[in-house]
C-alpha atoms as a PDB file:
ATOM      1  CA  UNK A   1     -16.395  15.027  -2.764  1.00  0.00           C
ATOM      2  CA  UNK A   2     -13.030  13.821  -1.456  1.00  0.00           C
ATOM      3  CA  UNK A   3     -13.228  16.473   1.185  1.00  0.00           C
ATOM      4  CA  UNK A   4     -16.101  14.864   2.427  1.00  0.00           C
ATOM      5  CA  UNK A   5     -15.032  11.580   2.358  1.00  0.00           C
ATOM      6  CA  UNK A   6     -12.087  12.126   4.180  1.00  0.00           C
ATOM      7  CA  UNK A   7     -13.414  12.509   7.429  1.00  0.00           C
ATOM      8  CA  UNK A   8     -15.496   9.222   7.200  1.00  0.00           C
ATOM      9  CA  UNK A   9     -12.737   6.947   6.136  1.00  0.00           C
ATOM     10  CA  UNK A  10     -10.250   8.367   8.663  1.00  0.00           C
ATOM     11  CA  UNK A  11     -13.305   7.162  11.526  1.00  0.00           C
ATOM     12  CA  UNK A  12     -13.644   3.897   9.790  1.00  0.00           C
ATOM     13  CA  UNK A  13      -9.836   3.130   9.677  1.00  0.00           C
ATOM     14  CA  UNK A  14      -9.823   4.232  13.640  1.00  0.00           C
ATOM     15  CA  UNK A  15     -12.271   1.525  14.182  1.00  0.00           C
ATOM     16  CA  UNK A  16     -10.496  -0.531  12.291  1.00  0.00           C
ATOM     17  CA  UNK A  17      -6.955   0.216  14.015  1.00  0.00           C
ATOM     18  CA  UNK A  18      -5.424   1.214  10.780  1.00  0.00           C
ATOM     19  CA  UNK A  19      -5.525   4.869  10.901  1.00  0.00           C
ATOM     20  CA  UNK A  20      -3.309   7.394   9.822  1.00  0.00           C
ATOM     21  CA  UNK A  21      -2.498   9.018  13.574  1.00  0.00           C
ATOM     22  CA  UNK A  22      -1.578   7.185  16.647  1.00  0.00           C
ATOM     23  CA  UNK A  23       0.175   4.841  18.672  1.00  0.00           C
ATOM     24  CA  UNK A  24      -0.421   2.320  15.003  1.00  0.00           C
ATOM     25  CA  UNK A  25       0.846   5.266  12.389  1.00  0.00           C
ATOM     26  CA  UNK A  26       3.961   5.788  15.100  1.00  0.00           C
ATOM     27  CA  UNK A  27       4.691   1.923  14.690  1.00  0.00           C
ATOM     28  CA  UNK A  28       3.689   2.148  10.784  1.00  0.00           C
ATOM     29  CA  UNK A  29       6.300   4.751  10.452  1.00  0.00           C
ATOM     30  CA  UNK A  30       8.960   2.785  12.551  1.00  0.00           C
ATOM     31  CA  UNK A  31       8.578  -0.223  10.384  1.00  0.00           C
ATOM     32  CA  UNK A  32       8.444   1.808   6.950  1.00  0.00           C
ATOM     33  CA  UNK A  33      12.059   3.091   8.258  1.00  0.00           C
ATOM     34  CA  UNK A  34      13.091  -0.062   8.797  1.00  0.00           C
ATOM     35  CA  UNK A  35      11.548  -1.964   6.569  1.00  0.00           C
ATOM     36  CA  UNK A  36      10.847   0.396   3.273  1.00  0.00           C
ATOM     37  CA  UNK A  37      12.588   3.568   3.402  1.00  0.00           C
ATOM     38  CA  UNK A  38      16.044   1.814   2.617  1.00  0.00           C
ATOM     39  CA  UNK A  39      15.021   1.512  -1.173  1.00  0.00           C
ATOM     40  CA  UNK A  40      12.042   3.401  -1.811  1.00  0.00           C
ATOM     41  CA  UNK A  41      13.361   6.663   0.492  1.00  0.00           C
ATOM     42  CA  UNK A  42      11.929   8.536   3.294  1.00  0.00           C
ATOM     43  CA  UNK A  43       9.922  10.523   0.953  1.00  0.00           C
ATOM     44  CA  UNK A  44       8.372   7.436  -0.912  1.00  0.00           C
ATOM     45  CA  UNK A  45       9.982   8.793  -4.150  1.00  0.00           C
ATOM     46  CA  UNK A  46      11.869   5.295  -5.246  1.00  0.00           C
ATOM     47  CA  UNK A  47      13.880   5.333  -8.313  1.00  0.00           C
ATOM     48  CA  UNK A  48      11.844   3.123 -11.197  1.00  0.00           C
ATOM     49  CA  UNK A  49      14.554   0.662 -11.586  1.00  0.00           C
ATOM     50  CA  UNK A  50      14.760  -1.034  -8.100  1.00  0.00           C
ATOM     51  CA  UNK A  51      12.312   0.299  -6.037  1.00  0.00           C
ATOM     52  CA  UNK A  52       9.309   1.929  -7.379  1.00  0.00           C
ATOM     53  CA  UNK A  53       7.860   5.000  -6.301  1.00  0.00           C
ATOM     54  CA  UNK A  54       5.037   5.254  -3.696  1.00  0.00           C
ATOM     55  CA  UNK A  55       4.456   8.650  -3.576  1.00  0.00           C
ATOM     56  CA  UNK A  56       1.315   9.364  -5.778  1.00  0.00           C
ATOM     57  CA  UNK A  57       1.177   5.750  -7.316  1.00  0.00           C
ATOM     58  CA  UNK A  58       0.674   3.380  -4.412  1.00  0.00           C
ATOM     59  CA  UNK A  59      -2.711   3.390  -4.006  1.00  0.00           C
ATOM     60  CA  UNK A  60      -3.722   3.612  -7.807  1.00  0.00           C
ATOM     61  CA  UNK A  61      -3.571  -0.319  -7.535  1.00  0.00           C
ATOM     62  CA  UNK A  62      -6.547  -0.611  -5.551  1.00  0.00           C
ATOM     63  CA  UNK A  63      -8.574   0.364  -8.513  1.00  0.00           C
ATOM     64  CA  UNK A  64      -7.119  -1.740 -11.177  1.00  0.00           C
ATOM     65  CA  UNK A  65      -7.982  -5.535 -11.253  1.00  0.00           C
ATOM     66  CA  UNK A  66      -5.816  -8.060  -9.327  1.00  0.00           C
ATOM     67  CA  UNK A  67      -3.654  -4.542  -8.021  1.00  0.00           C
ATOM     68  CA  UNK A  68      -5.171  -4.968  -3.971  1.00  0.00           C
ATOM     69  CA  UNK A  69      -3.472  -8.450  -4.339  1.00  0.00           C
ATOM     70  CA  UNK A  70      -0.400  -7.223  -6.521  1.00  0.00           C
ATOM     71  CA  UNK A  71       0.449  -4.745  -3.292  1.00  0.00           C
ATOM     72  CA  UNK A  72       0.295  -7.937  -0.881  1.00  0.00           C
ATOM     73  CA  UNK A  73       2.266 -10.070  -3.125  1.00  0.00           C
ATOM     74  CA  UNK A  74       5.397  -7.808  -3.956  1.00  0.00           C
ATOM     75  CA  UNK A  75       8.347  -9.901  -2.190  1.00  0.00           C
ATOM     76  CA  UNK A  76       9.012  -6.359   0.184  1.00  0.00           C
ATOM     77  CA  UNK A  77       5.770  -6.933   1.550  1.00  0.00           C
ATOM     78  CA  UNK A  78       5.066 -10.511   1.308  1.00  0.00           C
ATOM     79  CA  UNK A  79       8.427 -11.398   2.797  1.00  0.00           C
ATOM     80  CA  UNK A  80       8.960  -8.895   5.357  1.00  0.00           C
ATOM     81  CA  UNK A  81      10.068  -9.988   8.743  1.00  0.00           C
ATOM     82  CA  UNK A  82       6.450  -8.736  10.328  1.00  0.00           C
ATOM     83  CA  UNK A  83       3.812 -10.468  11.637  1.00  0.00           C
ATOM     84  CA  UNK A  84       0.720  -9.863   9.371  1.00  0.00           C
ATOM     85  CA  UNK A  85      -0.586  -7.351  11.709  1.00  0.00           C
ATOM     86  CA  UNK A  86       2.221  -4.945  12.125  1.00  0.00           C
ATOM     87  CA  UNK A  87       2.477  -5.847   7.913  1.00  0.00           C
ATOM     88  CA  UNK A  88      -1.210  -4.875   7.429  1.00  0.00           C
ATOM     89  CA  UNK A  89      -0.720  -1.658   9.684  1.00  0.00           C
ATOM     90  CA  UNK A  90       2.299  -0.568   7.661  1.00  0.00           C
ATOM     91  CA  UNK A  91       1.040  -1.062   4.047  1.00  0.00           C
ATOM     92  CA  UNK A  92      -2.240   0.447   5.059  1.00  0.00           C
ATOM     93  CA  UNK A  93      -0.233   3.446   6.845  1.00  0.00           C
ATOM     94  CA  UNK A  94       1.616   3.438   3.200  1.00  0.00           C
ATOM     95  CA  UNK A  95      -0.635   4.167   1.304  1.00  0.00           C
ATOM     96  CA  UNK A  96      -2.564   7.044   3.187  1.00  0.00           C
ATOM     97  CA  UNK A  97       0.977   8.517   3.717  1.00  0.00           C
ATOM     98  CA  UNK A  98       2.253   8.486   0.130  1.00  0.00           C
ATOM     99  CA  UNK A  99      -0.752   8.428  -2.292  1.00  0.00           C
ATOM    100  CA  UNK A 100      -4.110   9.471  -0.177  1.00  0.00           C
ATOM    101  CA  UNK A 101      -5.500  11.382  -3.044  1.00  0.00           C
ATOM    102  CA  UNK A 102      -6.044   7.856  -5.089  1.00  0.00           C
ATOM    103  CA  UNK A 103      -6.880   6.062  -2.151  1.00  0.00           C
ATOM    104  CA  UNK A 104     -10.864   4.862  -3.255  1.00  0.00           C
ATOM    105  CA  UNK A 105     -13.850   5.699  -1.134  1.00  0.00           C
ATOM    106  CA  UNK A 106     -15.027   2.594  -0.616  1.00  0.00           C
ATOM    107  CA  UNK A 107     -11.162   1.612   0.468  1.00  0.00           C
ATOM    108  CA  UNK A 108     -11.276  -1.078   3.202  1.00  0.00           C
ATOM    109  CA  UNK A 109      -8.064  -1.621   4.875  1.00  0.00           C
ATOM    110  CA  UNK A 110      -6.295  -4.853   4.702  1.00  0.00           C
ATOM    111  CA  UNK A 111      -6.442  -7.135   7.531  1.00  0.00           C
ATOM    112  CA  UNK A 112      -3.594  -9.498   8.942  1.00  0.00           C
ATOM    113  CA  UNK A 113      -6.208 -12.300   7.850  1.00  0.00           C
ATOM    114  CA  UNK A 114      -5.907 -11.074   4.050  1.00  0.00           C
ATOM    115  CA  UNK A 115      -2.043 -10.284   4.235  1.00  0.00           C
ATOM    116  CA  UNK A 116      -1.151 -14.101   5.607  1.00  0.00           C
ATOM    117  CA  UNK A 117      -2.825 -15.431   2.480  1.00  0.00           C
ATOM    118  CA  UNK A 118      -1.182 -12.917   0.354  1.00  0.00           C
ATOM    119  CA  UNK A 119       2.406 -13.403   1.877  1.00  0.00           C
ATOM    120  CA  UNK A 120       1.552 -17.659   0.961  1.00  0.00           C
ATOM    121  CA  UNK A 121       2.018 -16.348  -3.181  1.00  0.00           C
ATOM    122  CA  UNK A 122       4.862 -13.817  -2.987  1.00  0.00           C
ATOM    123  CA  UNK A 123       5.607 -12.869  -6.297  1.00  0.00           C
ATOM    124  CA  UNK A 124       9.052 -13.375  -7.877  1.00  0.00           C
ATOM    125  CA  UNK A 125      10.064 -12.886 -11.522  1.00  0.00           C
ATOM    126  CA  UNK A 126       6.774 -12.198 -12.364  1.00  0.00           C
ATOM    127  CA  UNK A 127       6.547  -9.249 -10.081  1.00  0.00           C
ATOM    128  CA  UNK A 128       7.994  -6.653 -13.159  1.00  0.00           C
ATOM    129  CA  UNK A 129       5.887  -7.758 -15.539  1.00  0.00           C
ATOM    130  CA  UNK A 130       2.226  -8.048 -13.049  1.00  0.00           C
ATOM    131  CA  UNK A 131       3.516  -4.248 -12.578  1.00  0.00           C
ATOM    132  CA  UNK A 132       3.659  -2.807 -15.560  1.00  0.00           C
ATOM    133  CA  UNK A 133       0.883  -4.828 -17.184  1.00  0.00           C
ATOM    134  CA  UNK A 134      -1.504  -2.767 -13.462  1.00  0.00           C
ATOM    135  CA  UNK A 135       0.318   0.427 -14.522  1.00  0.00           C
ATOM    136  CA  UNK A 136      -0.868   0.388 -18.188  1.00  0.00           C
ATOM    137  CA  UNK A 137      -3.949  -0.077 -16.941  1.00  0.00           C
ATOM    138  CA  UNK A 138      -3.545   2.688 -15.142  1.00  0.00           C
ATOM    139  CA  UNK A 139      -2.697   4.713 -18.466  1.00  0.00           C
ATOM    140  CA  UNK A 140      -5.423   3.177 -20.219  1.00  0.00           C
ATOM    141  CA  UNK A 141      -8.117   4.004 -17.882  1.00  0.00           C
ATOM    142  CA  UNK A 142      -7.556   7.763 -18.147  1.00  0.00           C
ATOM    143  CA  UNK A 143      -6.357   7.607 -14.769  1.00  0.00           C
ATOM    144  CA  UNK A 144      -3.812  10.639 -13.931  1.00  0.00           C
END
């Protein structure tokens, strides 16, 4: 089923100038180097203290209540020096590059629109806690 998926979401994220190839994954890339790759390494791995891990966990958000938000809330998103294009670009980049196998079918990619209201309500202290509260859900939803 995901096999067959694939192919349509990569057209619709083309359309939608967030796909994984091209002169937007080149920039994506550029940014996550700049921007990400600092604390959660090249290879997405993070270290569960400071900087989660993106590889195989990003996109398990999307399917747990209030995680789509969560991801454009966390102050290394919210707060990045981008505009909310080049931020939308990146974190939708992010999460085909380190998690695509839990990235949902019906996934719609966010939009600089979305990510400016996001960025308004970065989250602070609370950011910890919102986390592990999405990850249990994770855990308690059978999800692998």
């Amino acid at each position: 089923m995901m096999r067959r998926a694939v192919p349509a979401l990569m057209a619709g994220l083309a359309l939608a100038g967030a796909a994984p190839g091209g002169r937007d994954a080149d920039q994506a890339h550029v940014d996550y180097m700049l921007k990400c790759q600092g604390c959660h390494r090249p290879d997405g791995s993070g270290d569960d203290r400071s900087a989660p891990p993106l590889r195989g966990m990003v996109a398990r958000f999307l399917g747990a209540p209030g995680g789509r938000e969560f991801l454009g809330r966390v102050p290394g998103v919210a707060t990045a020096n981008l505009d909310d294009a080049r931020l939308a670009n990146l974190l939708n980049w992010t999460l085909y590059r380190f998690d695509p196998d839990h990235v949902p079918g019906n996934f719609r990619p966010y939009t600089a629109a979305e990510l400016g209201l996001l960025r308004q309500q970065p989250l602070r202290l609370d950011r910890v806690a919102t986390r592990t509260r999405l990850v249990a859900g994770f855990t308690t939803a059978g999800k692998p």
